[in-house]
N, C-alpha and C. Protein backbone atom coordinates (compact mmCIF):
# COMPACT_ATOMS: atom_id res chain seq x y z
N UNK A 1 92.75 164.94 38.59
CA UNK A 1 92.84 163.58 38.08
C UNK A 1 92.86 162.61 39.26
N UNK A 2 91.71 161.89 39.52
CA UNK A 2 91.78 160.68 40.42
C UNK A 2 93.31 159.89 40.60
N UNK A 3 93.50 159.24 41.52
CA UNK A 3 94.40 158.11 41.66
C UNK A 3 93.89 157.32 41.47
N UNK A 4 94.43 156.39 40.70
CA UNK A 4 94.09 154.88 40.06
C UNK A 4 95.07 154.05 41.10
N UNK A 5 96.02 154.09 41.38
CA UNK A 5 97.56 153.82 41.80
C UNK A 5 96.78 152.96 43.34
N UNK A 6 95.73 153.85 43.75
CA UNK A 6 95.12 153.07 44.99
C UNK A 6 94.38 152.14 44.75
N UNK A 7 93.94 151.77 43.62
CA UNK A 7 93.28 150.81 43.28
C UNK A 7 94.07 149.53 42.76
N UNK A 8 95.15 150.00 42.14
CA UNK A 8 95.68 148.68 41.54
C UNK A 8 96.79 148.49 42.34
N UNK A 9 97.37 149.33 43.31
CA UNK A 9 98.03 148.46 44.05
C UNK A 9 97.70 147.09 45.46
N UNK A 10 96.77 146.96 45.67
CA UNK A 10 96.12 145.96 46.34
C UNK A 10 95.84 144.98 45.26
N UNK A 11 95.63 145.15 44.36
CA UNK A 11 94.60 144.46 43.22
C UNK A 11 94.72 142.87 43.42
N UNK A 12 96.20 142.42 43.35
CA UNK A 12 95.81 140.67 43.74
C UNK A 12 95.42 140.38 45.00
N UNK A 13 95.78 141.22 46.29
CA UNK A 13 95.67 140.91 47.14
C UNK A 13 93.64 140.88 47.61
N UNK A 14 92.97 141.51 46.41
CA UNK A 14 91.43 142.14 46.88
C UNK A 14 90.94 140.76 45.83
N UNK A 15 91.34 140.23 44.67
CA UNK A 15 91.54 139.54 43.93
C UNK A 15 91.33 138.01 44.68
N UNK A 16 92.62 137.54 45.84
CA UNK A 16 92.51 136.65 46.39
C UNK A 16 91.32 136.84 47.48
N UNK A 17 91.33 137.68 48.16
CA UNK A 17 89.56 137.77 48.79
C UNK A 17 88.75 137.38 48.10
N UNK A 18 88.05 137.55 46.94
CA UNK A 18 87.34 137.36 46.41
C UNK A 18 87.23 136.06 45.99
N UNK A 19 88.68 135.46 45.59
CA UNK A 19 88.24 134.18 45.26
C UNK A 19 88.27 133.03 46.00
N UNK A 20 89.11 133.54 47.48
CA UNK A 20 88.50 132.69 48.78
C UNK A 20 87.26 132.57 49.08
N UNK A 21 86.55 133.98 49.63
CA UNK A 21 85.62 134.32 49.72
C UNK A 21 84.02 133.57 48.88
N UNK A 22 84.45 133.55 47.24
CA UNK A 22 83.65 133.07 46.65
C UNK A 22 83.37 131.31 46.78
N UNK A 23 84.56 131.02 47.14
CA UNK A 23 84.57 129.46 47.83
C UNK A 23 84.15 129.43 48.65
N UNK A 24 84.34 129.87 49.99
CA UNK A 24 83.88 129.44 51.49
C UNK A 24 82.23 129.91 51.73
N UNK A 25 82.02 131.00 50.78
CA UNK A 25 80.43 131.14 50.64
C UNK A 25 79.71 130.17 50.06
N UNK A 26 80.07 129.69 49.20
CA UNK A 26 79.40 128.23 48.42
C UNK A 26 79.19 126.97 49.07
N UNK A 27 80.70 126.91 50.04
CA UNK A 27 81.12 125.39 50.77
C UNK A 27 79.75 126.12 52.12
N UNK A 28 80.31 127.00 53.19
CA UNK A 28 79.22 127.33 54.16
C UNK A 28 77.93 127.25 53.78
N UNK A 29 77.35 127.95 52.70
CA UNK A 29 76.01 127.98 52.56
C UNK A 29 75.24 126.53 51.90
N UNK A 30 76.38 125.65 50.62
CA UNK A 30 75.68 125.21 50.21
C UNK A 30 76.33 123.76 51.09
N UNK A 31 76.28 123.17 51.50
CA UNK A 31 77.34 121.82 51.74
C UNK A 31 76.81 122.13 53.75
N UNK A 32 77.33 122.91 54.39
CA UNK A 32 76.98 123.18 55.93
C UNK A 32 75.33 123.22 56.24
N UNK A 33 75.02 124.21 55.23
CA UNK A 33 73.64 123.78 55.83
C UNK A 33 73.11 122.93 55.18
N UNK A 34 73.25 122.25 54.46
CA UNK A 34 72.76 120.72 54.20
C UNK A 34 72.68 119.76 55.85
N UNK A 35 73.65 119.84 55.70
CA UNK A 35 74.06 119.06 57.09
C UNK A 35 73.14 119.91 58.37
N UNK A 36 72.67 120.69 58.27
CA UNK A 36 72.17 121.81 59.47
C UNK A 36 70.58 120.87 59.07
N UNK A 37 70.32 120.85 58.71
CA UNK A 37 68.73 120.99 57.73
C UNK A 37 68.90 120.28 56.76
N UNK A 38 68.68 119.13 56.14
CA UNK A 38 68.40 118.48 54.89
C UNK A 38 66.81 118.63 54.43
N UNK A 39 66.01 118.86 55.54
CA UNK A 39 64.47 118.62 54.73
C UNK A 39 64.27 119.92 53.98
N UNK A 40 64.76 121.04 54.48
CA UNK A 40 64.13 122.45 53.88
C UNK A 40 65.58 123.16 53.11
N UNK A 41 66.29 122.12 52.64
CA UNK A 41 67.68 122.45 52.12
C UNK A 41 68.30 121.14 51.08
N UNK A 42 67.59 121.50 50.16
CA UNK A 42 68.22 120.46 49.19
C UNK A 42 69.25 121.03 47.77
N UNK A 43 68.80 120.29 46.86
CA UNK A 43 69.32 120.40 45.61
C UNK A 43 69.07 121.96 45.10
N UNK A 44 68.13 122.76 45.04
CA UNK A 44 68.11 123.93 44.55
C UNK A 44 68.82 124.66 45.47
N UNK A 45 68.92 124.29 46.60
CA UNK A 45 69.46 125.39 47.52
C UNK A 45 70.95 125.39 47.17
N UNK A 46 71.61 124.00 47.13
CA UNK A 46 73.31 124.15 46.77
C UNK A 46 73.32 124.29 45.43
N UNK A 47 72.39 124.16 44.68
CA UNK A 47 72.83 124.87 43.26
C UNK A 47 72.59 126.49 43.29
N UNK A 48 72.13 127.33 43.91
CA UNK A 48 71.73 128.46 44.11
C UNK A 48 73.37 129.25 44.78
N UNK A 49 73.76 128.31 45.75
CA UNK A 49 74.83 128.50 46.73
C UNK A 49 75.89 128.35 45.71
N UNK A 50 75.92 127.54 45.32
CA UNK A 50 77.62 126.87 44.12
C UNK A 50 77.60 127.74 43.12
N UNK A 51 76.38 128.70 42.59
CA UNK A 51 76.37 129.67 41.36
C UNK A 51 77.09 130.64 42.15
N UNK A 52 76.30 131.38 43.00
CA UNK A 52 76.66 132.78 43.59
C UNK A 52 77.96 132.56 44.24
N UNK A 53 78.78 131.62 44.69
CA UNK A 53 80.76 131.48 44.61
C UNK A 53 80.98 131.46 43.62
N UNK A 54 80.44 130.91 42.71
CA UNK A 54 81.30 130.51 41.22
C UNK A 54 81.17 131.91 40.93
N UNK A 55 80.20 132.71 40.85
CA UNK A 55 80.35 133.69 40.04
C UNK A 55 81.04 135.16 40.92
N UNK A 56 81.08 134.90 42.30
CA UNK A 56 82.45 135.61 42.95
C UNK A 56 83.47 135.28 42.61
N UNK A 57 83.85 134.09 42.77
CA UNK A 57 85.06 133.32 42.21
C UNK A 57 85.32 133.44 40.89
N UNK A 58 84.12 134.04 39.61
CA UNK A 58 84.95 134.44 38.80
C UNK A 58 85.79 136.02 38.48
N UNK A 59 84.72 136.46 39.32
CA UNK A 59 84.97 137.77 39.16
C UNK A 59 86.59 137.97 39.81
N UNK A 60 87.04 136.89 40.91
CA UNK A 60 87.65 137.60 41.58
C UNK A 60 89.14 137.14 40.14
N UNK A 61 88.83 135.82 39.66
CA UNK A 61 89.89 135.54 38.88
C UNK A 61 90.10 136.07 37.77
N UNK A 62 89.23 137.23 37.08
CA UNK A 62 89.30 137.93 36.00
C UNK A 62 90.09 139.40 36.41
N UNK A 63 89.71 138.99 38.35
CA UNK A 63 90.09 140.90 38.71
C UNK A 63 91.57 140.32 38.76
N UNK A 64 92.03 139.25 39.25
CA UNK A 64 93.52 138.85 38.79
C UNK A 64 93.67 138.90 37.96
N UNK A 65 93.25 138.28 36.56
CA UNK A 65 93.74 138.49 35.33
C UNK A 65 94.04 139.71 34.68
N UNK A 66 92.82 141.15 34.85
CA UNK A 66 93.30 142.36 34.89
C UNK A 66 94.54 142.52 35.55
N UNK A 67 95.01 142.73 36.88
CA UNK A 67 95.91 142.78 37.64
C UNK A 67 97.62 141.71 36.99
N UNK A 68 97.21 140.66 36.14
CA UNK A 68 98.53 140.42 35.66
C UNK A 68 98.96 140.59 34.55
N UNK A 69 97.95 141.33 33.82
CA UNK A 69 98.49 142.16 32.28
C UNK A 69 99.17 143.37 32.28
N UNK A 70 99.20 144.16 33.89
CA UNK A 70 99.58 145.22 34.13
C UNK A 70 101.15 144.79 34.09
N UNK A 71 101.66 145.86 33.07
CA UNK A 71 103.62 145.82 32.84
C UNK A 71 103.80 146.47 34.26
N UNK A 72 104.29 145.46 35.06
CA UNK A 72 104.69 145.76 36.31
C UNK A 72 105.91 144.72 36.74
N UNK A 73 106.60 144.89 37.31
CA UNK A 73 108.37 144.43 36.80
C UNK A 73 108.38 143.92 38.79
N UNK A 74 106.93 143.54 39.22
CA UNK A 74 107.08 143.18 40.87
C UNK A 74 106.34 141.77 41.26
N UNK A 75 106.38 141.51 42.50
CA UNK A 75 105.66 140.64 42.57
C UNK A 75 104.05 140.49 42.37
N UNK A 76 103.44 141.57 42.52
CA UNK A 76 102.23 141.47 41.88
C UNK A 76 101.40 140.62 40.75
N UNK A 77 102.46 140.78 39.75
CA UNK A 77 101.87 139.61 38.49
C UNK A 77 101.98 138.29 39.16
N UNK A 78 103.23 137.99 39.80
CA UNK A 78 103.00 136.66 40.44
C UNK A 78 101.98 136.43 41.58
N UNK A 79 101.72 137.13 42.15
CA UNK A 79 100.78 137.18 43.08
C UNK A 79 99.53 136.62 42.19
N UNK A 80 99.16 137.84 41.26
CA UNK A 80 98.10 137.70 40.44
C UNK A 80 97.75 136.19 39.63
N UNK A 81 98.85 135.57 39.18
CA UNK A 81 98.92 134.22 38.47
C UNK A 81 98.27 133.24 39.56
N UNK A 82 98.99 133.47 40.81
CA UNK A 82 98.50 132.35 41.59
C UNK A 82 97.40 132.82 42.01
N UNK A 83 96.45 133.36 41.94
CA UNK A 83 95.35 133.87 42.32
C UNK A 83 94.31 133.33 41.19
N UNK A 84 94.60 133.51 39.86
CA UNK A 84 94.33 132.83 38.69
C UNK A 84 94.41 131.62 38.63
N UNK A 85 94.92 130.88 38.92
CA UNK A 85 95.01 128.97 39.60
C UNK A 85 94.32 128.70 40.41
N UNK A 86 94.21 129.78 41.38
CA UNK A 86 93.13 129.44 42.33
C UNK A 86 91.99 129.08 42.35
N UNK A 87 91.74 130.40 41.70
CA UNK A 87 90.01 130.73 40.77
C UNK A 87 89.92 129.28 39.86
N UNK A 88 90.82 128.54 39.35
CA UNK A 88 90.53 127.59 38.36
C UNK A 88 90.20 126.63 39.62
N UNK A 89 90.72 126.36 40.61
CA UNK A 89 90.68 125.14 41.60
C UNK A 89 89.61 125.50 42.40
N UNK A 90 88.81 126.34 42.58
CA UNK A 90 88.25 126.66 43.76
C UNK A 90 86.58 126.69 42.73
N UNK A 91 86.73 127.33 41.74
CA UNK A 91 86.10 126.75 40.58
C UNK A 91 85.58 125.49 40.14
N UNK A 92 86.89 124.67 40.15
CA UNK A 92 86.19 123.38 39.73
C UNK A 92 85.50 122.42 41.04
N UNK A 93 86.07 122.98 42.36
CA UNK A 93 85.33 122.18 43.43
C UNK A 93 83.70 122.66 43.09
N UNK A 94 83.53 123.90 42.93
CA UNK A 94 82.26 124.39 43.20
C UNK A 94 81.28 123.96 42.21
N UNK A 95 82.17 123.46 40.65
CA UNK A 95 81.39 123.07 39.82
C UNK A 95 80.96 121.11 40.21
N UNK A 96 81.97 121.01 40.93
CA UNK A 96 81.25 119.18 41.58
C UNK A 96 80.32 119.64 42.57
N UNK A 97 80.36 120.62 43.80
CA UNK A 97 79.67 120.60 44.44
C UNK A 97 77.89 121.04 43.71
N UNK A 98 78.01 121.89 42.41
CA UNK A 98 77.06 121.69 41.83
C UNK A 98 76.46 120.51 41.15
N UNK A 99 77.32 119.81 40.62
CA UNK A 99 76.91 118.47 40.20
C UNK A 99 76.12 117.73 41.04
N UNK A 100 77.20 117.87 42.61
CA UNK A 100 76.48 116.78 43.40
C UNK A 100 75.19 117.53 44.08
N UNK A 101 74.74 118.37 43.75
CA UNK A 101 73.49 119.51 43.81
C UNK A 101 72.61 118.94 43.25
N UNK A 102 72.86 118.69 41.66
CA UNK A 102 71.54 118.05 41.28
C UNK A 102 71.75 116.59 40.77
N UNK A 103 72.42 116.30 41.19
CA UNK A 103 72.77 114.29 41.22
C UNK A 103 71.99 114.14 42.68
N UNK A 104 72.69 113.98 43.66
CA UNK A 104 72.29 113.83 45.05
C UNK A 104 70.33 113.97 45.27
N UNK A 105 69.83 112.97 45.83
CA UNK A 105 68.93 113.05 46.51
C UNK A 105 68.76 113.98 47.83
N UNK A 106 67.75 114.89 48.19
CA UNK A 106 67.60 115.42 49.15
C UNK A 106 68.78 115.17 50.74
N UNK A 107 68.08 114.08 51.46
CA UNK A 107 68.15 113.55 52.20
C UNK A 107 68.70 112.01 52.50
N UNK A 108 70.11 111.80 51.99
CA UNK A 108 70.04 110.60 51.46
C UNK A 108 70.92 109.72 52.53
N UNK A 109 70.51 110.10 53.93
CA UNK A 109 70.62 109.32 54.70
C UNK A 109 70.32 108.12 55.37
């Protein structure tokens, strides 16, 4: 019988990777290289960038949400909750930075 026990004990902590992770990939790729390059880096490119965090960022806040249904009597569920807030905040930046994806003109310097 496998150990599971190695898997879910990290679980918020792999949880919050993910939903850092799914932010700072969105902000670097879509928002930095704007600024690097505006002519060959516009609107499809940070909407392309703001999906693929959002959708790390959800994964990572659902792998918390698994992780705080577990009857576990430690800090973990709390870990997990705030990891789940996160994903909502780190979320909604990525959903303006999509907005301003396809609001924003190219180059609108």
């Amino acid at each position: 019988m496998p150990r599971t026990d190695l898997i879910k004990r990290p679980q918020p902590f792999i949880a919050l990777l993910l939903v850092a992770g799914g932010w700072a990939i969105s902000h670097q790729l879509g928002s930095d290289s704007v600024f690097d390059d505006c002519l060959s880096r516009g609107g499809p490119f940070v909407v392309f960038a703001s999906m693929l965090g959002l959708a790390i960022t959800t994964a990572g806040g659902i792998y918390a949400a698994i992780g705080w249904r577990a009857p576990e009597e430690s800090g973990r569920s709390f870990m997990a909750v705030l990891n789940m807030l996160l994903a909502l905040i780190a979320g909604f930046a990525m959903v303006m930075q999509l907005a301003a994806g396809l609001i924003l003109p190219r180059c609108a310097a």
